[in-house]
C-alpha atoms as a PDB file:
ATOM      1  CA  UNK A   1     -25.894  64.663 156.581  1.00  0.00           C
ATOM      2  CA  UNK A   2     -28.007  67.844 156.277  1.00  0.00           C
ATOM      3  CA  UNK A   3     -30.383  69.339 158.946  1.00  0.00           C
ATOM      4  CA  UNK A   4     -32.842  68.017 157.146  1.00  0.00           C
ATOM      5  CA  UNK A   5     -32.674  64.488 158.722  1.00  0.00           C
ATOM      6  CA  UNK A   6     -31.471  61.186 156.712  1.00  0.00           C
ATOM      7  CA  UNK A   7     -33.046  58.051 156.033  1.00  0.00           C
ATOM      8  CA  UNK A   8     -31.838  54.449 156.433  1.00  0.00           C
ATOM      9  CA  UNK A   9     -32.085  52.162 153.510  1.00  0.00           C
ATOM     10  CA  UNK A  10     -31.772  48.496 153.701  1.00  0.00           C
ATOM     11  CA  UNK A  11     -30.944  46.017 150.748  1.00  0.00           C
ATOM     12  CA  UNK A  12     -29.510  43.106 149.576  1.00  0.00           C
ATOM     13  CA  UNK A  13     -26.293  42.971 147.034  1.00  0.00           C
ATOM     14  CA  UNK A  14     -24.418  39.944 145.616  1.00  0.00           C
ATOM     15  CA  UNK A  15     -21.314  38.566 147.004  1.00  0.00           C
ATOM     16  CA  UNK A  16     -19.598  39.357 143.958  1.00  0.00           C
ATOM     17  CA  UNK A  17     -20.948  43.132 143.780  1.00  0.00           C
ATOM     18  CA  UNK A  18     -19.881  43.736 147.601  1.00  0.00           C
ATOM     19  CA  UNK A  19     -16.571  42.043 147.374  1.00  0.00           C
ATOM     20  CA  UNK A  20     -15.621  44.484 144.318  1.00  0.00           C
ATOM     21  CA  UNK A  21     -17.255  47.247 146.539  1.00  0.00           C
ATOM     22  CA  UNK A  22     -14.824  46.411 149.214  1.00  0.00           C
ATOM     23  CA  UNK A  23     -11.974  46.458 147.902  1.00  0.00           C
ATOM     24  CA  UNK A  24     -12.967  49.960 146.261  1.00  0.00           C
ATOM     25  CA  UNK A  25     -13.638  51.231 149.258  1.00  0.00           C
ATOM     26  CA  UNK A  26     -10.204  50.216 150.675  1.00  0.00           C
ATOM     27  CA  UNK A  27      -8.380  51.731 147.519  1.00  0.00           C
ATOM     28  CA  UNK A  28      -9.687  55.062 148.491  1.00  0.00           C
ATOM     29  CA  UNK A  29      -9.403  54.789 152.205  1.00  0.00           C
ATOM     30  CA  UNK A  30     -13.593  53.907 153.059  1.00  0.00           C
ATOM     31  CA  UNK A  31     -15.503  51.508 154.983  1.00  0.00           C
ATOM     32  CA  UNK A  32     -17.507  49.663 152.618  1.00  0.00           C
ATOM     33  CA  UNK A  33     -20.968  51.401 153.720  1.00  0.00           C
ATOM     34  CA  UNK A  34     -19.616  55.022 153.386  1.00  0.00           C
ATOM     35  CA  UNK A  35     -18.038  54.341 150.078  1.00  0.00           C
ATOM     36  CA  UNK A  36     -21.341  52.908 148.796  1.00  0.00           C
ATOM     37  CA  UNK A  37     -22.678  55.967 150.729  1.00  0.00           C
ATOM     38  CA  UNK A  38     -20.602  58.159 148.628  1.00  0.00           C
ATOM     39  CA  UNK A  39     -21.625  56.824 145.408  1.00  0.00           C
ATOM     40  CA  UNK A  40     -25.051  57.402 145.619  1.00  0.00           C
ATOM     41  CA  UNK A  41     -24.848  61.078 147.019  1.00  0.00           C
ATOM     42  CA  UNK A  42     -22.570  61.452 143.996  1.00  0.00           C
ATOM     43  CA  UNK A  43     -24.936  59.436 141.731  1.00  0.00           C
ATOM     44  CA  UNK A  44     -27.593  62.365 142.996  1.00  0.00           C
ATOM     45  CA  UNK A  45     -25.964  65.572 142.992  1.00  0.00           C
ATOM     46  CA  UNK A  46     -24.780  64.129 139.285  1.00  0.00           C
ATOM     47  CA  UNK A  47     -28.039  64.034 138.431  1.00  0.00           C
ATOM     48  CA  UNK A  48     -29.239  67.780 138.099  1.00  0.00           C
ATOM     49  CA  UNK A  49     -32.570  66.643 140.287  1.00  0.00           C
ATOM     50  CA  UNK A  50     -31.801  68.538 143.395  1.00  0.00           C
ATOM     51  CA  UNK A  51     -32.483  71.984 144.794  1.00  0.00           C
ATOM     52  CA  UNK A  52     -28.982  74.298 143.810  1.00  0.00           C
ATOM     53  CA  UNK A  53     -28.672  74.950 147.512  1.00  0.00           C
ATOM     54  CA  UNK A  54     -29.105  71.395 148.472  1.00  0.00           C
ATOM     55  CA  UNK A  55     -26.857  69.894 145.542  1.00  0.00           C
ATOM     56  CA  UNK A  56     -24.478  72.710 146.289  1.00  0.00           C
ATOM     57  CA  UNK A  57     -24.058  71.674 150.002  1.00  0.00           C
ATOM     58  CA  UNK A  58     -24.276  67.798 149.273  1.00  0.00           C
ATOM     59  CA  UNK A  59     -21.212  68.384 146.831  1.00  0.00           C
ATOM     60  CA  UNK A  60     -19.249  70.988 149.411  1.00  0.00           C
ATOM     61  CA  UNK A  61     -19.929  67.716 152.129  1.00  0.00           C
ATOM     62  CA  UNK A  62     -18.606  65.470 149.605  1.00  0.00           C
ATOM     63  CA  UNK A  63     -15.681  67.011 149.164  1.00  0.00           C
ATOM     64  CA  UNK A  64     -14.836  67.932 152.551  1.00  0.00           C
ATOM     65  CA  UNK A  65     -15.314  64.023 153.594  1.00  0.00           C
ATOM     66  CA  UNK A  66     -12.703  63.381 150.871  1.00  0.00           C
ATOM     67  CA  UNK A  67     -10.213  66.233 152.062  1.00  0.00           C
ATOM     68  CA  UNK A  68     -10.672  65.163 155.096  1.00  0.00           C
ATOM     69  CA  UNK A  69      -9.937  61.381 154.445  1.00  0.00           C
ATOM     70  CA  UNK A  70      -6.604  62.705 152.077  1.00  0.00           C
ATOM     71  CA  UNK A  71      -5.132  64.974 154.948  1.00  0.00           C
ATOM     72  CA  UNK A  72      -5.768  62.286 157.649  1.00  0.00           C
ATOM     73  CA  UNK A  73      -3.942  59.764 155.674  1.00  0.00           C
ATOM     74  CA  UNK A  74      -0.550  62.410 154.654  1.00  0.00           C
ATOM     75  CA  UNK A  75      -0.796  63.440 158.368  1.00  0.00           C
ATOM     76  CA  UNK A  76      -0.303  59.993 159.648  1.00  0.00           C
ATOM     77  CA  UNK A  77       1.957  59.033 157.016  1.00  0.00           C
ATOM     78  CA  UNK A  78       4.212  62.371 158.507  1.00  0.00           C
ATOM     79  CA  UNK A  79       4.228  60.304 161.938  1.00  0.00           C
ATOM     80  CA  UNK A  80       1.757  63.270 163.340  1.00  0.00           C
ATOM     81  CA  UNK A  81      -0.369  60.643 165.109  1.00  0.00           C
ATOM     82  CA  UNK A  82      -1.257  60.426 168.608  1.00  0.00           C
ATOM     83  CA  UNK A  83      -3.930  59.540 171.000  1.00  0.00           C
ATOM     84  CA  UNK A  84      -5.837  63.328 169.381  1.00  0.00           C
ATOM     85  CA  UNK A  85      -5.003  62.791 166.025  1.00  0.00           C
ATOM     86  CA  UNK A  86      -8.941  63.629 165.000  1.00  0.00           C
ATOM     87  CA  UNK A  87      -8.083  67.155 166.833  1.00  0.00           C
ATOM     88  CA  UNK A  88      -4.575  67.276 164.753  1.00  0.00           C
ATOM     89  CA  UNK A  89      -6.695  66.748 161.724  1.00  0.00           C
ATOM     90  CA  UNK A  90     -10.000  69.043 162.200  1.00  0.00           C
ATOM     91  CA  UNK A  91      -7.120  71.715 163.332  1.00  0.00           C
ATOM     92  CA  UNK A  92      -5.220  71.096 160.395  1.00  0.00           C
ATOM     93  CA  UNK A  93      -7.797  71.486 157.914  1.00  0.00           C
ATOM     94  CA  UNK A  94      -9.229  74.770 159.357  1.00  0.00           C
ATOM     95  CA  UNK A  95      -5.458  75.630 158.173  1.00  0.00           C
ATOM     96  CA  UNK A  96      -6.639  75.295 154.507  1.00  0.00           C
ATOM     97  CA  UNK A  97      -8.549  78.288 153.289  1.00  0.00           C
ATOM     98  CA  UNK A  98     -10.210  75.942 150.467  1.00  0.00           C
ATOM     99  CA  UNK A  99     -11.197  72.847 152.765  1.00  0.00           C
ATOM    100  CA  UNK A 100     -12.386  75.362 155.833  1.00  0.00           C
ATOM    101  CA  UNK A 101     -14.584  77.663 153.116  1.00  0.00           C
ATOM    102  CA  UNK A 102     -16.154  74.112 152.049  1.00  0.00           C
ATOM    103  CA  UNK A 103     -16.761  73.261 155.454  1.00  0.00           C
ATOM    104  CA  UNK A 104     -18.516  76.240 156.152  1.00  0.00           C
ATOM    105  CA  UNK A 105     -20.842  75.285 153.404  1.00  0.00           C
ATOM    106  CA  UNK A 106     -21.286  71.749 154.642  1.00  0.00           C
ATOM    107  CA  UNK A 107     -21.933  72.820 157.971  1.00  0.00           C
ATOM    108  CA  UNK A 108     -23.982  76.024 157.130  1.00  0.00           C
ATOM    109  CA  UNK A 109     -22.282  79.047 159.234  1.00  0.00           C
ATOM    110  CA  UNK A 110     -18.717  79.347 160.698  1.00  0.00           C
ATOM    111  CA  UNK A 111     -16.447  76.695 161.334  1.00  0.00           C
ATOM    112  CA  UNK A 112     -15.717  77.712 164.968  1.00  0.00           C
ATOM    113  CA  UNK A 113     -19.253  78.589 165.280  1.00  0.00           C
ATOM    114  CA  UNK A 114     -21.104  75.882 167.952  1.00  0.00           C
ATOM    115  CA  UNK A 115     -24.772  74.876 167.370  1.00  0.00           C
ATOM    116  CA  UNK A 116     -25.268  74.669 164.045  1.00  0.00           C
ATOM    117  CA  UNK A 117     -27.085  72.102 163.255  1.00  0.00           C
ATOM    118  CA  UNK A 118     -25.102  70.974 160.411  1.00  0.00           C
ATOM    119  CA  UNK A 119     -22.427  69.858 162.305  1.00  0.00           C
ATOM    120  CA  UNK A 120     -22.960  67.173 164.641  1.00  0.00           C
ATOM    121  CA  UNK A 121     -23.523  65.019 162.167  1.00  0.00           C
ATOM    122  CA  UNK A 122     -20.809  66.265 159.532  1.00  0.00           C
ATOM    123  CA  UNK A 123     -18.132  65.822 162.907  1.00  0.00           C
ATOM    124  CA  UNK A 124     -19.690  62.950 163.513  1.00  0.00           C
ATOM    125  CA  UNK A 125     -19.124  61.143 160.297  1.00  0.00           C
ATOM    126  CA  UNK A 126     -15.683  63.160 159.979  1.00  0.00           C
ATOM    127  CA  UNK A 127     -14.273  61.274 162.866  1.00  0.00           C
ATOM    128  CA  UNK A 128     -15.288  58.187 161.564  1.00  0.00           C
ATOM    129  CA  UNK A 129     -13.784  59.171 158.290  1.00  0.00           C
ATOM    130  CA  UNK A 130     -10.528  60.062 159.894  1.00  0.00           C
ATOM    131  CA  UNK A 131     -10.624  56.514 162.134  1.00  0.00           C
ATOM    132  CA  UNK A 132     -11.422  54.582 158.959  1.00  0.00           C
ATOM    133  CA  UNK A 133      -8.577  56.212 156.767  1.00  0.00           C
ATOM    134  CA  UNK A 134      -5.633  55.179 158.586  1.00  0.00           C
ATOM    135  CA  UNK A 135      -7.234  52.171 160.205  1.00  0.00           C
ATOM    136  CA  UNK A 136      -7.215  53.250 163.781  1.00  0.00           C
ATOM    137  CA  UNK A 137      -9.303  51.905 166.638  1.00  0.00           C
ATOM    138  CA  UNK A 138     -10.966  54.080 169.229  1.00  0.00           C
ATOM    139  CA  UNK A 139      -9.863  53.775 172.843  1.00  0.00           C
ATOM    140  CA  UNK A 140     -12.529  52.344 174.815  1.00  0.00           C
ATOM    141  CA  UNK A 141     -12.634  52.095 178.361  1.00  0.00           C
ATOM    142  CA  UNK A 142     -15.755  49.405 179.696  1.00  0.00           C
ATOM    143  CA  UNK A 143     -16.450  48.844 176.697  1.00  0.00           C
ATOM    144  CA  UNK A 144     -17.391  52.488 175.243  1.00  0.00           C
ATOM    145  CA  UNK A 145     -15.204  55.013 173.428  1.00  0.00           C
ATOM    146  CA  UNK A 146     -13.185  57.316 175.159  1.00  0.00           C
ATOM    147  CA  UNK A 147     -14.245  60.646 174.218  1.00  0.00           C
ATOM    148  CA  UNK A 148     -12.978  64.489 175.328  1.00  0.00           C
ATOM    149  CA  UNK A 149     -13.694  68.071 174.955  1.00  0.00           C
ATOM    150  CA  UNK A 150     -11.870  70.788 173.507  1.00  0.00           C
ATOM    151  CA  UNK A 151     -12.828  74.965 172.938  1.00  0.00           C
ATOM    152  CA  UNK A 152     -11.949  77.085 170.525  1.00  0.00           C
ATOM    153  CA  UNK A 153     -12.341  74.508 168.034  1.00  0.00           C
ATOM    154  CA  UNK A 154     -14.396  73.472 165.228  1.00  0.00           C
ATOM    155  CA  UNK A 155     -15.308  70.563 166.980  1.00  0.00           C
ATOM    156  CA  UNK A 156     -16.711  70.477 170.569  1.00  0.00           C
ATOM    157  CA  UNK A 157     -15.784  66.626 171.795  1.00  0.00           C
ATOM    158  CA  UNK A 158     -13.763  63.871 169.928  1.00  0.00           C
ATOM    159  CA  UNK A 159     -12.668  60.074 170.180  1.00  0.00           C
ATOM    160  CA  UNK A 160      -9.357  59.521 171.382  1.00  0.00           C
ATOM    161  CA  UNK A 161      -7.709  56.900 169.062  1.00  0.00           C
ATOM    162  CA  UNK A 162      -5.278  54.043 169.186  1.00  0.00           C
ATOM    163  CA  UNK A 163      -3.085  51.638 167.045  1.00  0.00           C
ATOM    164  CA  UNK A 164      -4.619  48.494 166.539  1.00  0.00           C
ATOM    165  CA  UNK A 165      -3.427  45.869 168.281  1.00  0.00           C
END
């Protein structure tokens, strides 16, 4: 999730191995393939073979996606959701001194700051994150997501969400 670009793996596990995988991932509020994601960044930064700067902002990303998955599930457990709840949530967290300084990390500048290049893909994956936490759909109209803007904001555009049905 840096500016430095990402590669896409592709391998084979055993039933067993993915099943167990799956219902970690569920425990802690993941889609399979970003918990296994998770892991390995973990796995890495644990592993004292990156740059400082790079392991420093892998570990600040790691923990935002986490903070981000914890406050999404408490604010939906509080009844707070609605059709912007990924607004509710980004705005929310820019409320936390601790999660917004870690952001700023992860993102590499100021929060409300637009064009940095570490955040479309941070928001990106943060809206997933918050979708995939409380096990939300997006609202889709022909087919597509629904999506709208916002200013003043940490985030630029956003999926509007919906209960499953």
């Amino acid at each position: 999730m840096s500016d430095g670009g990402a590669t896409k793996f592709q391998f084979r596990l055993d039933a067993p191995v993915v099943s167990a995988l799956t219902a970690l991932a569920q425990r802690y509020g993941y889609e399979v393939t970003a918990y296994m994601q998770k892991v390995l960044v973990n796995h890495a930064i644990e592993s004292g073979l990156m740059e400082p700067a790079e392991e420093s902002r892998a570990s600040k990303t790691q923990e935002v996606i986490e903070a981000f998955i914890s406050l999404s599930q408490q604010l939906y457990a509080e009844g707070r959701f609605d059709e912007h709840f990924q607004r509710t949530v980004f705005l929310a967290a820019m409320e936390d001194a601790t999660l917004r300084s870690n952001y700023e990390i992860a993102v590499g500048g100021p929060a409300f700051e637009s064009g940095l290049p570490g955040k479309t893909p941070l928001n990106m994956y943060l809206g997933w994150y918050i979708k995939n936490a409380i096990g939300v759909d997006a609202q889709t109209r022909d087919g597509k997501p629904v999506r709208t803007s916002i200013r003043n904001a940490p985030i630029q555009s956003y999926t509007l969400l919906q209960e499953r049905l």
